[in-house]
Protein backbone atom coordinates (compact mmCIF):
# COMPACT_ATOMS: atom_id res chain seq x y z
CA UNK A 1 0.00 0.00 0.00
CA UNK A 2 1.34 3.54 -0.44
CA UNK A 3 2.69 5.03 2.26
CA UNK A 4 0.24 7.21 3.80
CA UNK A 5 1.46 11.07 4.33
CA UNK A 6 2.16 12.53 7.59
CA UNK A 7 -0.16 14.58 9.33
CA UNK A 8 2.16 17.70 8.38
CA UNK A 9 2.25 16.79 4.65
CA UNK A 10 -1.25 16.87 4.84
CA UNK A 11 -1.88 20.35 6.55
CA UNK A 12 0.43 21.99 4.26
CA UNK A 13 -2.18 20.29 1.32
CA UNK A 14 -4.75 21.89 2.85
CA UNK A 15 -6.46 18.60 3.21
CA UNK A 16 -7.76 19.47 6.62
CA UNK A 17 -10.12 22.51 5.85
CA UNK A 18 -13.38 22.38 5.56
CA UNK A 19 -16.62 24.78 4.68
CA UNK A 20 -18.04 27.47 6.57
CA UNK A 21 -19.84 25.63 9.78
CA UNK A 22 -23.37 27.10 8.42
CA UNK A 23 -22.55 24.94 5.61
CA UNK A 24 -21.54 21.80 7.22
CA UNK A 25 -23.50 18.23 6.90
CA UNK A 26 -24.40 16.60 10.18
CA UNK A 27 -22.87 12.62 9.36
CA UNK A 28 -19.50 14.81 8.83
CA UNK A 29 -19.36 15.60 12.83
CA UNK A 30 -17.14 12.20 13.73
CA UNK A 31 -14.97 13.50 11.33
CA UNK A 32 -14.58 16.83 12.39
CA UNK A 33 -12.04 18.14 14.67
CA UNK A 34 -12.80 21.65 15.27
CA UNK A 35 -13.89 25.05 14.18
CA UNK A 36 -11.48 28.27 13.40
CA UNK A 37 -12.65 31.75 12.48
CA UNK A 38 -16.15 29.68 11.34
CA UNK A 39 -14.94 27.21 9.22
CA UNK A 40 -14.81 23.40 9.99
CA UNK A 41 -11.39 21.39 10.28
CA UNK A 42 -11.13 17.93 9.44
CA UNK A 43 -9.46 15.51 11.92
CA UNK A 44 -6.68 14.59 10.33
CA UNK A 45 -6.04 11.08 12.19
CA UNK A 46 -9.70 10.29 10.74
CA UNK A 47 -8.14 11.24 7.43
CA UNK A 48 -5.46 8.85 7.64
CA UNK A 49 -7.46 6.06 8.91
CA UNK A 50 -9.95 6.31 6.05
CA UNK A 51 -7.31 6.59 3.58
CA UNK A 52 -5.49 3.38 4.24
CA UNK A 53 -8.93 1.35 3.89
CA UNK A 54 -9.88 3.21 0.86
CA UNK A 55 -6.05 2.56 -1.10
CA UNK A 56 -6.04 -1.05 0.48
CA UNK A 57 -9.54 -1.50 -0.96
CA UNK A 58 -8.38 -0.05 -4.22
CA UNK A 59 -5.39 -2.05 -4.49
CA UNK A 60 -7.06 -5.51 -4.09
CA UNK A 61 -9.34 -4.68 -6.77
CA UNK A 62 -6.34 -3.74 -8.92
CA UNK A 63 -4.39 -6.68 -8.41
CA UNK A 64 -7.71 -8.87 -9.43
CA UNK A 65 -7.34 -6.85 -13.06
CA UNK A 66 -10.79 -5.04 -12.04
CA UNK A 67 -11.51 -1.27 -13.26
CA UNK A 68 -11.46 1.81 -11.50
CA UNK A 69 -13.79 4.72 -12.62
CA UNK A 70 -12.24 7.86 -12.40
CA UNK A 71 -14.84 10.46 -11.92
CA UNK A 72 -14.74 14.54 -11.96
CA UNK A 73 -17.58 16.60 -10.76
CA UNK A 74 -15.93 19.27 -10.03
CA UNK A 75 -14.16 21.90 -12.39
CA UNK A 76 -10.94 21.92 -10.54
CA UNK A 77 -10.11 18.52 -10.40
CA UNK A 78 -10.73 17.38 -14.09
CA UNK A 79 -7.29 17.77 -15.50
CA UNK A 80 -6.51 15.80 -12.24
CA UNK A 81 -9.07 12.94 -12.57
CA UNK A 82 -8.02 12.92 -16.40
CA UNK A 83 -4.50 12.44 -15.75
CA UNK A 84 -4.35 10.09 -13.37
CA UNK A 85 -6.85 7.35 -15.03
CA UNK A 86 -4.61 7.95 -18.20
CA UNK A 87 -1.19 7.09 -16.42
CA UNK A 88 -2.69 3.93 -15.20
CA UNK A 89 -4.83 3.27 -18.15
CA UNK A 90 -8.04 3.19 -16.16
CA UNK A 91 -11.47 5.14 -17.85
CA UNK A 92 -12.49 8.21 -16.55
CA UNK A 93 -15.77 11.02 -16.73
CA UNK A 94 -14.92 14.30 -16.63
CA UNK A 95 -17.92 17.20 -16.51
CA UNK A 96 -21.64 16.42 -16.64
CA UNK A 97 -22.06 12.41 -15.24
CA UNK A 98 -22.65 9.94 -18.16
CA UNK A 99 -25.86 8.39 -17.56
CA UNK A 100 -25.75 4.69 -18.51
CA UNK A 101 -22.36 3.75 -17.43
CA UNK A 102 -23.80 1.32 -14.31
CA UNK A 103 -27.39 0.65 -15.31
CA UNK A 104 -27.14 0.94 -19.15
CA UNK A 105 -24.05 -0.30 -20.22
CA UNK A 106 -25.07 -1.89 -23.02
CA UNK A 107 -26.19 1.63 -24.65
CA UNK A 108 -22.93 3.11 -23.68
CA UNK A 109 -20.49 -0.02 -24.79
CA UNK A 110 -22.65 0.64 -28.83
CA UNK A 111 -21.73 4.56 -28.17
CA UNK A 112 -17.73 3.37 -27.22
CA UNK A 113 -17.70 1.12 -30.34
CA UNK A 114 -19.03 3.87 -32.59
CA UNK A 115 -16.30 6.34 -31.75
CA UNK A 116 -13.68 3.48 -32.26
CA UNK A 117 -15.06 3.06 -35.72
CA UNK A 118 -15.21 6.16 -36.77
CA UNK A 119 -11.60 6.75 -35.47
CA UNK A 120 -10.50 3.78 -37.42
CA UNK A 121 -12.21 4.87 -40.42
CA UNK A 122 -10.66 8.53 -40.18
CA UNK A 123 -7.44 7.20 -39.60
CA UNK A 124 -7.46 4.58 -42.59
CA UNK A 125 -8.92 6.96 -45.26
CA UNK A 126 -11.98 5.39 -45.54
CA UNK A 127 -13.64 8.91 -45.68
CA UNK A 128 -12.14 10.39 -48.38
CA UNK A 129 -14.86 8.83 -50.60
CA UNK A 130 -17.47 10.88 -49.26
CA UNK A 131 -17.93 14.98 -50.56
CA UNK A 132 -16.20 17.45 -48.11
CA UNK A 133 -20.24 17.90 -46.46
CA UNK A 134 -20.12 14.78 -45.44
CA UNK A 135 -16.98 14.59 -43.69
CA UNK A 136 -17.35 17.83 -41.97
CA UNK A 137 -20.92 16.23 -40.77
CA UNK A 138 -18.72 13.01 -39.92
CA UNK A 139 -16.16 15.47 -37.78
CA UNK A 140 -19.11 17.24 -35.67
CA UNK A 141 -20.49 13.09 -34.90
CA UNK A 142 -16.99 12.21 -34.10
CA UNK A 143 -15.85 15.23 -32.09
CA UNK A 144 -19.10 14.80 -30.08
CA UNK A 145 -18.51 11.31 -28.97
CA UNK A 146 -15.10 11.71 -28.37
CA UNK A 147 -16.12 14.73 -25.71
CA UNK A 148 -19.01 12.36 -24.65
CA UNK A 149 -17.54 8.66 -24.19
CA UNK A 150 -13.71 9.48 -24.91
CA UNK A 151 -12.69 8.67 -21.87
CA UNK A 152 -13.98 5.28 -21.58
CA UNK A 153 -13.16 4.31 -25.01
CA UNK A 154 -12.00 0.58 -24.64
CA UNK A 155 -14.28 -0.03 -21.50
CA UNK A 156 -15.85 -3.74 -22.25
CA UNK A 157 -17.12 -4.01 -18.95
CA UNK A 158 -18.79 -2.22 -15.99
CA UNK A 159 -16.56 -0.69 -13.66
CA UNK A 160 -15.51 -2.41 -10.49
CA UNK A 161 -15.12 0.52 -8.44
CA UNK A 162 -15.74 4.41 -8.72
CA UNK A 163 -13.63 6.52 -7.81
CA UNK A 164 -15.29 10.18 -7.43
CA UNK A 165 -14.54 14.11 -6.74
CA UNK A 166 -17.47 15.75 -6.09
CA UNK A 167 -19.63 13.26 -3.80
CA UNK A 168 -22.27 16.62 -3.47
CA UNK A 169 -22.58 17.22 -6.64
CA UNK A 170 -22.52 13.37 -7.78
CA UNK A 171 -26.02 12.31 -6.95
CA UNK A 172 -27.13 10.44 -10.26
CA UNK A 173 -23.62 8.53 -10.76
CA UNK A 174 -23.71 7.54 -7.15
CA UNK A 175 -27.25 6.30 -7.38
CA UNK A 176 -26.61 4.05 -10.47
CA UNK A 177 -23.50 3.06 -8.67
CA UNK A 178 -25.51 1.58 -5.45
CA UNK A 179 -28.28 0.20 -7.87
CA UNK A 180 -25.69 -2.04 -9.31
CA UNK A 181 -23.95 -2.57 -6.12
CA UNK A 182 -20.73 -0.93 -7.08
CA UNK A 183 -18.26 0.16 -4.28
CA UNK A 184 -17.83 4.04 -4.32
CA UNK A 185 -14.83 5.39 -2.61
CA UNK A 186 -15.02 9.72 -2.58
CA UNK A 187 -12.94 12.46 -0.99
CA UNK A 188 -15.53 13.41 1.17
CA UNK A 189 -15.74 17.08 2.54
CA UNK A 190 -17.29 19.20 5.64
CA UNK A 191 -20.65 19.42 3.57
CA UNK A 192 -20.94 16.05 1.80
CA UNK A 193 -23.22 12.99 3.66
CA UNK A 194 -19.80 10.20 3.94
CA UNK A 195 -22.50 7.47 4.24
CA UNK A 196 -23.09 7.89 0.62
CA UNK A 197 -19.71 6.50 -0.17
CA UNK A 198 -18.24 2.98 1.07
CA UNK A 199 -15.00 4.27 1.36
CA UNK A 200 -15.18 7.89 2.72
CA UNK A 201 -11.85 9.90 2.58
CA UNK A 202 -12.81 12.81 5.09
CA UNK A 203 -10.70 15.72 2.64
CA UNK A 204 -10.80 19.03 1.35
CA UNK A 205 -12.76 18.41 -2.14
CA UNK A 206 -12.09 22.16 -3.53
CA UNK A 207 -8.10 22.66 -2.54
CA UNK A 208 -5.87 21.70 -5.88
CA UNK A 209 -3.26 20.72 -3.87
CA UNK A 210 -5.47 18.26 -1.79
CA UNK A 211 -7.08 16.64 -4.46
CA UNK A 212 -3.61 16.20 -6.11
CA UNK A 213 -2.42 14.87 -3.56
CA UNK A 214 -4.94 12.03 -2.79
CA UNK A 215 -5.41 11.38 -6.47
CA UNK A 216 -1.98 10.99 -6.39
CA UNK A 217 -1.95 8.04 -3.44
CA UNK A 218 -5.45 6.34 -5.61
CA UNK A 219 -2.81 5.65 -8.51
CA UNK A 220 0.13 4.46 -6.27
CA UNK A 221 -2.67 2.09 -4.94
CA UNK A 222 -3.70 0.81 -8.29
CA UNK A 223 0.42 0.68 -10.04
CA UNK A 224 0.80 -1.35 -7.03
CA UNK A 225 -2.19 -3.86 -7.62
CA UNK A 226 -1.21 -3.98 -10.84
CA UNK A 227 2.09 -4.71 -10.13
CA UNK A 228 0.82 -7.63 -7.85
CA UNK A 229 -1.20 -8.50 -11.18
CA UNK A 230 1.24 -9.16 -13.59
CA UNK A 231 3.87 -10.77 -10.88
CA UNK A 232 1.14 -13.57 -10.61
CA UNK A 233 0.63 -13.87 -14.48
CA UNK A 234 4.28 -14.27 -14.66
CA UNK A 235 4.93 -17.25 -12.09
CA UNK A 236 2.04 -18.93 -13.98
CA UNK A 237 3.91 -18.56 -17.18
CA UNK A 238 7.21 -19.66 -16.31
């Protein structure tokens, strides 16, 4: 498992702030340590405890070859979501939540198999027999999948886990997500409900450098399962 940051590394993330106490959610208060100038702080030592059963969690499903959704709500962490999921070759939604994903995958997988084609035909030429119209028409259907299932493109399968910023704002990808019975694990902030998630982080969802940094520790967790992954295949092989 990664090793988990110290309580210092943390504060000087931010991780520990919260939102203004008139803004707080009630199921946060066992993970709140105290108030300053009218804004919540997060107990750290909750942090830390939640975090090593969330990247544990995540690990084990990594080193079983499952798939880890990584999901943006939230403007500021999209370039972070997007980055990580592409460094460890796991899907990712960035922006508006793509309905389908859990309940309707079988919508979404025709959608991922379109763009692929049209990329493929694109790339082999296989356009250049139609009149300039009709490519540009082809361009606007391609550029709009790309922006709407792009970041899936290769998913065959629902998700094992999802992994989500913006557990507030995330209420129709984490209701698909429990009707299919798939873990969530979420940074969860001063005015989030953790008992939506089954792996809470107690964090500062809105700090760049907190996000980063937990984001960060998510992929550690899944290079490492992976790692696990392909030492097994190997000993089989030899």
């Amino acid at each position: 498992m990664p090793e988990i940051p110290s309580l210092l590394e943390l504060l000087k993330s931010g991780v520990h702030f919260g939102h203004q106490k008139s803004r707080w959610h009630p199921k946060m208060k066992q993970y709140l340590f105290t108030s300053r100038q009218g804004v919540h702080i997060i107990d750290l030592e909750k942090t830390t405890a939640k975090l090593k059963l969330a990247l544990d969690f995540i690990k084990q499903v990594a080193a079983k070859d499952g798939l880890i959704l990584f999901t943006s709500l939230k403007v500021q962490s999209h370039e972070i979501i997007k980055t990580a999921a592409q460094e460890v070759g796991m899907p990712y939604i960035t922006g508006r939540w793509l309905g389908g994903v859990f309940t309707n995958f079988s919508i979404i997988y025709k959608l991922i198999k379109k763009l692929e084609g049209m990329e493929q035909d694109k790339k082999t030429g296989a356009w250049e027999k139609y009149s300039k119209k009709e490519r540009l028409e082809k361009e606007k259907i391609l550029i709009g999948l790309q922006e709407l299932v792009g970041g899936i493109k290769g998913l065959n399968r629902i998700p094992q886990v999802i992994f989500i910023i913006g557990l507030r704002e995330g209420k129709n990808a984490l209701a698909e997500a429990r009707k299919v019975k798939v873990p969530i694990v979420a940074i969860a902030d001063s005015n989030t409900n953790p008992t939506k998630a089954d792996y809470p982080i107690p964090a500062n969802d809105d700090a760049i450098k907190s996000l980063q940094l937990i984001t960060n520790l998510v992929v550690q967790a899944i290079k490492e399962g992976q790692h696990e992954a392909l030492h097994k295949v190997n000993i089989k092989e030899e």
